[in-house]
Protein backbone atom coordinates (compact mmCIF):
# COMPACT_ATOMS: atom_id res chain seq x y z
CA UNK A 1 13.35 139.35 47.04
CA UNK A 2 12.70 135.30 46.59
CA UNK A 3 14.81 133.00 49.14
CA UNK A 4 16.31 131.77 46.04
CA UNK A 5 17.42 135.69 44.74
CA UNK A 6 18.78 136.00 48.21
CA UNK A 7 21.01 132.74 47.86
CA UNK A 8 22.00 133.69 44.92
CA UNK A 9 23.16 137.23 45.39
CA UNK A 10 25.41 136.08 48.73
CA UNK A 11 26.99 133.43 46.75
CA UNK A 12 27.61 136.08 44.19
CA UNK A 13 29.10 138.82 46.42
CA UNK A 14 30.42 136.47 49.21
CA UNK A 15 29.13 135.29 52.73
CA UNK A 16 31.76 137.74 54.39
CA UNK A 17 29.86 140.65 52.69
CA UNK A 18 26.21 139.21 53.36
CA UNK A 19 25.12 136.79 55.83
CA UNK A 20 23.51 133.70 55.06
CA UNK A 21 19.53 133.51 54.61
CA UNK A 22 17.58 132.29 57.70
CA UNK A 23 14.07 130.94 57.46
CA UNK A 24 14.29 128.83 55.03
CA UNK A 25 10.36 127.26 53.45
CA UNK A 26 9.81 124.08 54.68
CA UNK A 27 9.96 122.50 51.23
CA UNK A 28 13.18 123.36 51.06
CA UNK A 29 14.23 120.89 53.42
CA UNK A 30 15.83 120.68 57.44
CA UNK A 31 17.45 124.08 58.72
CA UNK A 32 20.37 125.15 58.30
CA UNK A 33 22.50 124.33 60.25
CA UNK A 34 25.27 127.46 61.10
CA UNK A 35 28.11 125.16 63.04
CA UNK A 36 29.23 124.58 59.49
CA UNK A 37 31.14 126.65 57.21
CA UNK A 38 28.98 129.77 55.45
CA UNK A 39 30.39 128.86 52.22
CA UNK A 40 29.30 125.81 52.79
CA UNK A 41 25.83 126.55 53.93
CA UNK A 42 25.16 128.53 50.70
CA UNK A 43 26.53 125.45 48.63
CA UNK A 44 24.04 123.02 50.66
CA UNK A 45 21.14 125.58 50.01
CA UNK A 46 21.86 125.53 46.16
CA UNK A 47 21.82 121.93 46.09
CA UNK A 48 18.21 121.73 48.09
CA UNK A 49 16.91 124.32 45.69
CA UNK A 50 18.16 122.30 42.64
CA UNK A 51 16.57 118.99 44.19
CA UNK A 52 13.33 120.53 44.83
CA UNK A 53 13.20 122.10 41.22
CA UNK A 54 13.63 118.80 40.06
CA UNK A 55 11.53 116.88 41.88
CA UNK A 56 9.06 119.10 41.41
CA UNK A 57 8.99 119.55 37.71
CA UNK A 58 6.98 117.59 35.25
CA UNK A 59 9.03 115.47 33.32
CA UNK A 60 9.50 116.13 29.18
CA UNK A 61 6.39 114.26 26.96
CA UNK A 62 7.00 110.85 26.19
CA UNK A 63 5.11 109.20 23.57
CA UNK A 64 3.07 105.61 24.87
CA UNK A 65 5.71 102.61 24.42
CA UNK A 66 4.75 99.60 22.30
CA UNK A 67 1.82 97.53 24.00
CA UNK A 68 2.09 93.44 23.66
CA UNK A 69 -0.34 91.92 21.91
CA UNK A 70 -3.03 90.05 24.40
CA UNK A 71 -2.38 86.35 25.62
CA UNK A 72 -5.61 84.57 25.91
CA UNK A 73 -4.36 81.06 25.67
CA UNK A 74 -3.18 79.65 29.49
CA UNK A 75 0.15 78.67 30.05
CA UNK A 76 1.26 74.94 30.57
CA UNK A 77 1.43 73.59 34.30
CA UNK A 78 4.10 73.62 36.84
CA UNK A 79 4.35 69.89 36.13
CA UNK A 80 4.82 70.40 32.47
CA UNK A 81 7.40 72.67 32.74
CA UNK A 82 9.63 70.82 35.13
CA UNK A 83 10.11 68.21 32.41
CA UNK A 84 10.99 71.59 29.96
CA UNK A 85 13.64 72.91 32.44
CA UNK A 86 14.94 69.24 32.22
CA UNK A 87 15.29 69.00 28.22
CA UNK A 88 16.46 73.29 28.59
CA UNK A 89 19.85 71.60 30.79
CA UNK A 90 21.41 70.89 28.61
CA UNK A 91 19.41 71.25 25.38
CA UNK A 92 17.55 68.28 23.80
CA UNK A 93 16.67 69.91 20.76
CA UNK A 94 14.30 67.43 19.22
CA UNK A 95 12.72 66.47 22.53
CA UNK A 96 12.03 70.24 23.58
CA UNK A 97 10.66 70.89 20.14
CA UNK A 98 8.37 67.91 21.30
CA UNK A 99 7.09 69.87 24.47
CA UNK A 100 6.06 72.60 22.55
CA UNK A 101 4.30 71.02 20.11
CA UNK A 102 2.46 68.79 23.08
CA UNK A 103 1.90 72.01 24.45
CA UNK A 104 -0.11 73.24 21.48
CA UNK A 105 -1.83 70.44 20.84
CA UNK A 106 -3.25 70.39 24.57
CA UNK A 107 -4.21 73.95 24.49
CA UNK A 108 -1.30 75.57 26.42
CA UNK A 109 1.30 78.10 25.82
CA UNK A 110 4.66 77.98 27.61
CA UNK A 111 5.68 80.45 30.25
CA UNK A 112 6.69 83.71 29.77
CA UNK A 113 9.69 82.73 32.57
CA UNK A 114 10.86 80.34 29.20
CA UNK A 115 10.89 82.74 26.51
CA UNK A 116 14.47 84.09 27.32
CA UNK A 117 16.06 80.74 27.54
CA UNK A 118 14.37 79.61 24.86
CA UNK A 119 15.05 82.64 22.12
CA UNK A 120 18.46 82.29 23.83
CA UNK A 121 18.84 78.59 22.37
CA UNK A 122 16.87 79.51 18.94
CA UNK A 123 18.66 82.60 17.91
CA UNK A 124 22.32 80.04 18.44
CA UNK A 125 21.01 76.59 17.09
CA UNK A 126 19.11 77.01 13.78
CA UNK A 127 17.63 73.31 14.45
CA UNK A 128 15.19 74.29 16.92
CA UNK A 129 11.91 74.58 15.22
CA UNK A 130 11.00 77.78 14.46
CA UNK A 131 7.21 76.85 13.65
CA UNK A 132 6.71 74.83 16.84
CA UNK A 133 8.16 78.13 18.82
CA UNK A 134 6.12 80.12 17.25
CA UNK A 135 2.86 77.92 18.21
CA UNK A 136 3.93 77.59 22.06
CA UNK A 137 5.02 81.46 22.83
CA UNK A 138 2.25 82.72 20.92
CA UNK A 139 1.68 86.43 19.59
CA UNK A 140 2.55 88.01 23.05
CA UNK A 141 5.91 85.48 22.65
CA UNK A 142 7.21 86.80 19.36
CA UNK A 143 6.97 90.53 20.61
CA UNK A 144 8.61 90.08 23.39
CA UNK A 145 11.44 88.59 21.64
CA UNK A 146 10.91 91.87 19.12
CA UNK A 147 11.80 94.14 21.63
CA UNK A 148 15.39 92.88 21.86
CA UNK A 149 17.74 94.38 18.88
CA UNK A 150 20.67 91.81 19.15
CA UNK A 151 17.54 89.20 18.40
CA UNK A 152 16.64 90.72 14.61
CA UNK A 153 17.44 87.73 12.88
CA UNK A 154 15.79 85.24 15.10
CA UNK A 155 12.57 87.37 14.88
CA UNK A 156 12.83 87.75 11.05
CA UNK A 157 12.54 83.90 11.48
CA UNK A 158 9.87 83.49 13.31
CA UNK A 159 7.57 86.17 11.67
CA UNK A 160 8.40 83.49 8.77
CA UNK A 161 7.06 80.62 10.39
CA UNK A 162 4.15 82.41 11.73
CA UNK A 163 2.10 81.37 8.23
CA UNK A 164 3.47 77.78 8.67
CA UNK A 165 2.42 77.70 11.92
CA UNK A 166 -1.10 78.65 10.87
CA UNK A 167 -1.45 76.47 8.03
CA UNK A 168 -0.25 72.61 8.93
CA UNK A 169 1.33 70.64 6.92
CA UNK A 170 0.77 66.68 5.79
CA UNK A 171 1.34 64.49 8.33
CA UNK A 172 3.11 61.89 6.33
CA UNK A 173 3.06 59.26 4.28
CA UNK A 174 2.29 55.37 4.10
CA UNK A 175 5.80 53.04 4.28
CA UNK A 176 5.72 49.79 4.12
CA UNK A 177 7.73 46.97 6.60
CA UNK A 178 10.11 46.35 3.58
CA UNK A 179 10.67 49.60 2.54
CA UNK A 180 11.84 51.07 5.83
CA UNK A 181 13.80 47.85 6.05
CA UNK A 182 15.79 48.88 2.92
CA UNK A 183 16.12 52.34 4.02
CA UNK A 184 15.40 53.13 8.11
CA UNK A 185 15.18 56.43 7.60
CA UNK A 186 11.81 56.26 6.11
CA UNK A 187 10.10 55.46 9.18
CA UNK A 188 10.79 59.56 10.17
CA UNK A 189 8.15 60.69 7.00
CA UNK A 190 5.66 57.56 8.21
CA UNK A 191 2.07 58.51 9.05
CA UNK A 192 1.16 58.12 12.26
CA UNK A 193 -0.30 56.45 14.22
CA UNK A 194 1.37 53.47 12.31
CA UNK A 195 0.70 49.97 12.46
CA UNK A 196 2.31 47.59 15.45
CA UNK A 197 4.39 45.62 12.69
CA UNK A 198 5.84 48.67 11.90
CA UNK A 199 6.98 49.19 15.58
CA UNK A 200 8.59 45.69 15.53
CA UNK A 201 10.33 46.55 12.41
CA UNK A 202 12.51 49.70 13.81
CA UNK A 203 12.89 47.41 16.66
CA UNK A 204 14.35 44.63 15.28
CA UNK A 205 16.58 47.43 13.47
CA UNK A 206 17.51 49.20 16.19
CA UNK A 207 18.57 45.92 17.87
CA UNK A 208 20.84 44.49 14.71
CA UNK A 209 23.52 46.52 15.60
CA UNK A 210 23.35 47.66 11.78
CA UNK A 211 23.16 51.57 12.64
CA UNK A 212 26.12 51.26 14.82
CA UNK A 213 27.48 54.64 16.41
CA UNK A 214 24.09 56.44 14.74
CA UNK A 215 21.91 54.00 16.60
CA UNK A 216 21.21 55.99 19.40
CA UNK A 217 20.31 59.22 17.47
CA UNK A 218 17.71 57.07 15.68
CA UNK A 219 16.46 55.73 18.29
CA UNK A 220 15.75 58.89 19.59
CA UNK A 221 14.37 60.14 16.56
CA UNK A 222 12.10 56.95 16.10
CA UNK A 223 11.01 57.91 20.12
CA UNK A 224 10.03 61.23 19.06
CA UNK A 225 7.33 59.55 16.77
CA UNK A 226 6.66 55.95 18.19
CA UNK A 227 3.17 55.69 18.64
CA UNK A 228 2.16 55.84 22.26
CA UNK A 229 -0.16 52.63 22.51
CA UNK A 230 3.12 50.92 21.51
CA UNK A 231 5.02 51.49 24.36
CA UNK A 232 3.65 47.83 25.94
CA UNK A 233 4.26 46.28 22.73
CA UNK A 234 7.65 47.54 22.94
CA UNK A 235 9.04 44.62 26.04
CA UNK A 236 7.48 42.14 23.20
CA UNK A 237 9.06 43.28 20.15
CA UNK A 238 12.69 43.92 22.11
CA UNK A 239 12.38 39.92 22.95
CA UNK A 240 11.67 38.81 19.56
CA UNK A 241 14.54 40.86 18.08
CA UNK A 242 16.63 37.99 15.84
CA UNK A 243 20.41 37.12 16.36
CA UNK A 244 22.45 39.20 14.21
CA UNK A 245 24.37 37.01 11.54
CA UNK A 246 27.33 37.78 12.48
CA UNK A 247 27.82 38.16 16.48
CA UNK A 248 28.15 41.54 18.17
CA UNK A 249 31.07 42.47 19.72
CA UNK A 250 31.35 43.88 23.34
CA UNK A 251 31.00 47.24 21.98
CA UNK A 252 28.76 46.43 19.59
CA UNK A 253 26.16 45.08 22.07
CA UNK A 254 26.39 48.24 24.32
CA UNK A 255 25.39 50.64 21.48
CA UNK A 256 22.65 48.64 20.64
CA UNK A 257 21.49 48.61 24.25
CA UNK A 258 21.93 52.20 24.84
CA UNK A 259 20.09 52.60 21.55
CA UNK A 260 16.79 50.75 22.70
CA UNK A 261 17.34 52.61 25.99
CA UNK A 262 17.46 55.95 24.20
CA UNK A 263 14.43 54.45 22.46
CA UNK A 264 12.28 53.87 25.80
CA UNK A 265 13.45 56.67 27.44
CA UNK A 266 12.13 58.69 24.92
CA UNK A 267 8.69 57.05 24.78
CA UNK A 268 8.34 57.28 28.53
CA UNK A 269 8.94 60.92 28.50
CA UNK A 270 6.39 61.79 25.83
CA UNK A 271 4.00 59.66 28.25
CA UNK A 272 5.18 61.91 31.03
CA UNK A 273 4.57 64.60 29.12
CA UNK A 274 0.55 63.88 27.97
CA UNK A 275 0.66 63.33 31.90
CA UNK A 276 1.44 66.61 32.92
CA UNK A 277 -0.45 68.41 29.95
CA UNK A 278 -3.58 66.76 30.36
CA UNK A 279 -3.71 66.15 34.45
CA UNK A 280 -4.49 62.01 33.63
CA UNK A 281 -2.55 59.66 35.72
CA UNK A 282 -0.07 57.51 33.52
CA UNK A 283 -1.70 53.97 33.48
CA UNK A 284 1.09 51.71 32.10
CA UNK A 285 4.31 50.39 34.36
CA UNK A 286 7.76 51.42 32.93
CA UNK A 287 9.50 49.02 31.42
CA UNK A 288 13.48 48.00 32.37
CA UNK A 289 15.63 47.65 29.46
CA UNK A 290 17.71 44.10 30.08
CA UNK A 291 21.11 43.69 29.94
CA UNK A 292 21.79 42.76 26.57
């Protein structure tokens, strides 16, 4: 008879009718120890027996789970993403859309630690671009968002963007200085780089007080696409800005000062940002918007 047959047949007919099994294999564990109850012995032997069965089993055939797709590209540096974490808290949806496209167009992907917060944020605010996403998480990115059911939608999106994100699009069109003066919106659909006059022309917009409580969002928006080299030119064009015809109010002249400063800060990150994606020093001083 096994140890285990002799367990069983004193829990079946009782430990007052058969004593408890001694030498016990090692495997099955310390001995037992006969201060306790007998009942209670048998009980504690059962429970060994059932832990070592288990344990010792091979577990049931599972078939190989889903493998990601490879990530050759390298991710973005620890500098770089500081400045992400920073537009992430609270989201700056048009500037973070900005880091990944910088991202891409340096060579880097972001890092895995961002693709939670960042399908997070997509799969909630349908402005964040789902082509730029696509670009800076990559193949590997876009599974790994796949693998989470309550984000179906969000990846139905971005398998849709992944043909945009191969195939870019124009990169705008040719405005002229009078035609984004009639309508400042144009400027957002210029080609860029575009010319310096063109730089002094948002200016002097942004600074007419025209846009009033939009100026700021504008301002960002113009940031976004300002070309770089103009960030000097921008101290010279702020000075030259011409009185408004009819004077500013109080209120008035803050907006329009929070609007160029919106406008700067914006530039100055994107600088920041070639910094940190392409390891060059920044070369130009920061300018210091005056009090207007």
């Amino acid at each position: 008879m096994s140890m285990w047959e002799d367990v069983v047949t004193t829990g079946l007919i009782g430990t007052d009718r058969r004593p408890v099994p001694e030498g016990l294999p090692e495997t099955w564990g310390a001995e037992i120890d006969h201060a306790v109850d007998p009942a209670h012995a048998i009980l504690t032997l059962a429970a060994r027996h059932r832990a070592f069965a288990r344990a010792g089993g091979l577990l049931p055939y599972c078939p190989a789970g889903a493998v990601a797709p490879p990530n050759r590209v390298p991710v973005a540096s620890p500098a770089a993403h500081r400045i992400l974490a920073g537009l992430l808290s609270p989201p700056q949806v048009d500037l973070i859309r900005l880091w990944l496209i910088t991202a891409v167009h340096y060579g880097y992907h972001v890092s895995a630690a961002y693709w939670t917060l960042l399908a997070m944020l997509a799969a909630r605010s349908p402005d964040i671009d789902r082509t730029a996403l696509v670009k800076a998480i990559g193949d590997r990115g876009v599974w790994f968002v796949e693998q989470n059911p309550q984000w179906g939608r969000l990846v139905k999106s971005l398998r849709s963007h992944q043909q945009d994100a191969q195939d870019p699009k124009d990169e705008g069109v040719a405005v002229t200085e009078d035609a984004v003066r009639a309508d400042p919106n144009l400027i957002m659909d210029a080609a860029t780089p575009w010319p310096e006059q063109l730089t002094r022309t948002v200016v002097q917009i942004i600074g007419s007080g025209q846009l009033r409580q939009r100026g700021v969002r504008y301002a960002t928006e113009v940031g976004v696409r300002l070309p770089l080299q103009h960030y000097e030119l921008l101290r010279s064009a702020m000075a030259q800005i011409p009185e408004p015809q009819e004077p500013l109010t109080p209120a008035g002249s803050r907006s329009v000062r929070e609007a160029l400063l919106a406008l700067e800060r914006t530039v100055w990150l994107r600088i920041e940002m070639c910094s940190a994606f392409s390891g060059e020093p920044i070369m130009v001083e920061r300018l210091e918007i005056p009090r207007w």
